[in-house]
Protein backbone atom coordinates (compact mmCIF):
# COMPACT_ATOMS: atom_id res chain seq x y z
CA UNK A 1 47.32 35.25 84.64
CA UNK A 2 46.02 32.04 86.16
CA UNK A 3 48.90 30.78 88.84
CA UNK A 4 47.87 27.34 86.53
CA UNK A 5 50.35 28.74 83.62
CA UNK A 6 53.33 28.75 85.73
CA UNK A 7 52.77 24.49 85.88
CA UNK A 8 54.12 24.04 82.86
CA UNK A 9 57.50 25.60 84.46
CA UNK A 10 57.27 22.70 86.54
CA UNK A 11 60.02 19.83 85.67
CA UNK A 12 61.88 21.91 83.56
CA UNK A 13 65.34 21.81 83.44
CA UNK A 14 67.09 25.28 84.45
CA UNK A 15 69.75 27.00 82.58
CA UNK A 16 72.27 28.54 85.07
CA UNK A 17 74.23 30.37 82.36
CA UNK A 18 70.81 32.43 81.77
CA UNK A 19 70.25 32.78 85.36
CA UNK A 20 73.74 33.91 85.93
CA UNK A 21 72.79 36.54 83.57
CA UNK A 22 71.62 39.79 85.28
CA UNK A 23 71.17 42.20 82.18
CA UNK A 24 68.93 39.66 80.85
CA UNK A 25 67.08 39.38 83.61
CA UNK A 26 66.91 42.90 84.42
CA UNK A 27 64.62 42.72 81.23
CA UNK A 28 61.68 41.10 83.18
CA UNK A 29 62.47 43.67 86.85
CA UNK A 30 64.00 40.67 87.84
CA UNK A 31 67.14 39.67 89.60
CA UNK A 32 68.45 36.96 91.12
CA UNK A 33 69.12 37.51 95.25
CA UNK A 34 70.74 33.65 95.97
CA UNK A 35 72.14 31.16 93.96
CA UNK A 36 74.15 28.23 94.78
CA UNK A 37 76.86 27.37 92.13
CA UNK A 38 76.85 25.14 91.97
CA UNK A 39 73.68 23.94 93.47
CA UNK A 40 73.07 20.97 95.27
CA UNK A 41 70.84 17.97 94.21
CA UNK A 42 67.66 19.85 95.66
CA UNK A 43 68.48 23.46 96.54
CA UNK A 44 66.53 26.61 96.27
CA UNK A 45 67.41 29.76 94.25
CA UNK A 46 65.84 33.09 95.28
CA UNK A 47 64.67 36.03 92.81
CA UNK A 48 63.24 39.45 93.56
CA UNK A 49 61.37 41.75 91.95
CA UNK A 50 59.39 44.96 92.72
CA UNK A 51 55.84 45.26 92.54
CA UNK A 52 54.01 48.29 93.58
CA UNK A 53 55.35 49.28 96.94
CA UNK A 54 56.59 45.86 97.83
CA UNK A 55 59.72 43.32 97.14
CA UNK A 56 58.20 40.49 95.76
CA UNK A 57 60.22 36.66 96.38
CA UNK A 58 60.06 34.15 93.48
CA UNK A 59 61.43 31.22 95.04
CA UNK A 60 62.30 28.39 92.91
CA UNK A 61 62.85 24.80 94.49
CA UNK A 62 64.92 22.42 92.18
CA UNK A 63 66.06 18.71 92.55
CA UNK A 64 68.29 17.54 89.83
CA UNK A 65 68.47 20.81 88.36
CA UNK A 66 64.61 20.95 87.41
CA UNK A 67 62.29 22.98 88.94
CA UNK A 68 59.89 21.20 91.66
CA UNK A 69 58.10 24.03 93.37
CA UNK A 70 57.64 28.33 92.59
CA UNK A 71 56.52 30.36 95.56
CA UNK A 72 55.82 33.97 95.79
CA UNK A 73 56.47 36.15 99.17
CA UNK A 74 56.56 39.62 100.63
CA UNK A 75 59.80 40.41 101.32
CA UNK A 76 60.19 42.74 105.28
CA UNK A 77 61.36 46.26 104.28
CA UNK A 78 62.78 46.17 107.74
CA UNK A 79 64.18 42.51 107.71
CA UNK A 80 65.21 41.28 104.05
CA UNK A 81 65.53 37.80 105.51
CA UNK A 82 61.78 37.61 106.12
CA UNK A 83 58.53 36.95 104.10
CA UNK A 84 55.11 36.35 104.16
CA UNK A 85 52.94 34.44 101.74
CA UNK A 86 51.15 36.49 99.90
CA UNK A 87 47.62 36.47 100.80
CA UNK A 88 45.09 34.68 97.29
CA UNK A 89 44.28 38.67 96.34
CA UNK A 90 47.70 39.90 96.01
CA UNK A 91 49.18 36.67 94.27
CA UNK A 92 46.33 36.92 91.81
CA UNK A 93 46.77 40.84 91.08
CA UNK A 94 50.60 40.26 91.03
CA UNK A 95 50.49 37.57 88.65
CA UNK A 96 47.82 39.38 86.34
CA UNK A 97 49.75 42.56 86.09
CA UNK A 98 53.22 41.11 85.87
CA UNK A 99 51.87 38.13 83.51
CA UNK A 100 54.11 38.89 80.21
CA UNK A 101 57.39 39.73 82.11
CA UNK A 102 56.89 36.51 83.91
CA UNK A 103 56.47 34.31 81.29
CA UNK A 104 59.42 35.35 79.52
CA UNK A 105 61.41 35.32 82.46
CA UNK A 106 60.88 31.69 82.80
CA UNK A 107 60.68 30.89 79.49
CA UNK A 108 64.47 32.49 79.17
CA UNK A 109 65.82 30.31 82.68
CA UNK A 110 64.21 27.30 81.22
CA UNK A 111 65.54 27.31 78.03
C-alpha cells in the first residue's frame, strides 16, 4: 500500500458513532486511545494499533469534523505519551502489511 491511498481519506467527514464503536474497530486491531466528545472545531483523535513488536499511532487531525491530516508514530514502551515518526522503511512495510485492515478501518469511520 502506497501512503497515496490514504488521500482519498482526506476531507472526509468522520462518523463519531463508528468511532465510538470499539468492537467494530477491534475488527481492523484497532482502537481508539483519545477522543474528544465532543471535539472541537480542529482537534485531534488518537488510534493505536499493534504491529510486530511495536504500538503503532494513527493520528487523525480534523477541522470541522473532516479529516485534514493522518500521521503514523512509534509509540515509547516505556513512556506511552511519546512517539517517533516512523522512519520511510517502516511506514512503507507497515502500510503494505496492514493495507486491507486499514482501508476498511477508514472506510467504516468515514462512512
Amino acid at each position: 500500500m502506497n501512503a497515496e491511498i490514504l488521500k482519498k481519506y482526506i476531507n472526509k467527514s468522520i462518523n463519531l458513532q463508528n468511532i465510538k464503536n470499539s468492537k467494530e474497530l477491534e475488527k481492523f486491531n484497532i482502537w481508539c486511545e483519545y477522543l474528544p466528545d465532543p471535539p472541537e472545531d480542529f482537534d485531534e483523535i488518537e488510534f493505536r494499533t499493534n504491529f510486530k513488536d511495536k504500538t503503532i499511532s494513527i493520528d487523525i487531525v480534523i477541522q470541522s469534523g473532516k479529516i485534514q491530516r493522518i500521521m503514523f508514530a512509534s509509540v515509547d514502551p516505556k513512556d506511552p505519551t511519546l512517539v517517533k515518526s516512523l522512519t520511510q522503511s517502516e511506514l512503507q512495510e507497515f502500510l503494505k502489511e496492514r493495507e486491507s485492515d486499514l482501508i476498511n478501518f477508514f472506510n467504516y469511520i468515514t462512512q
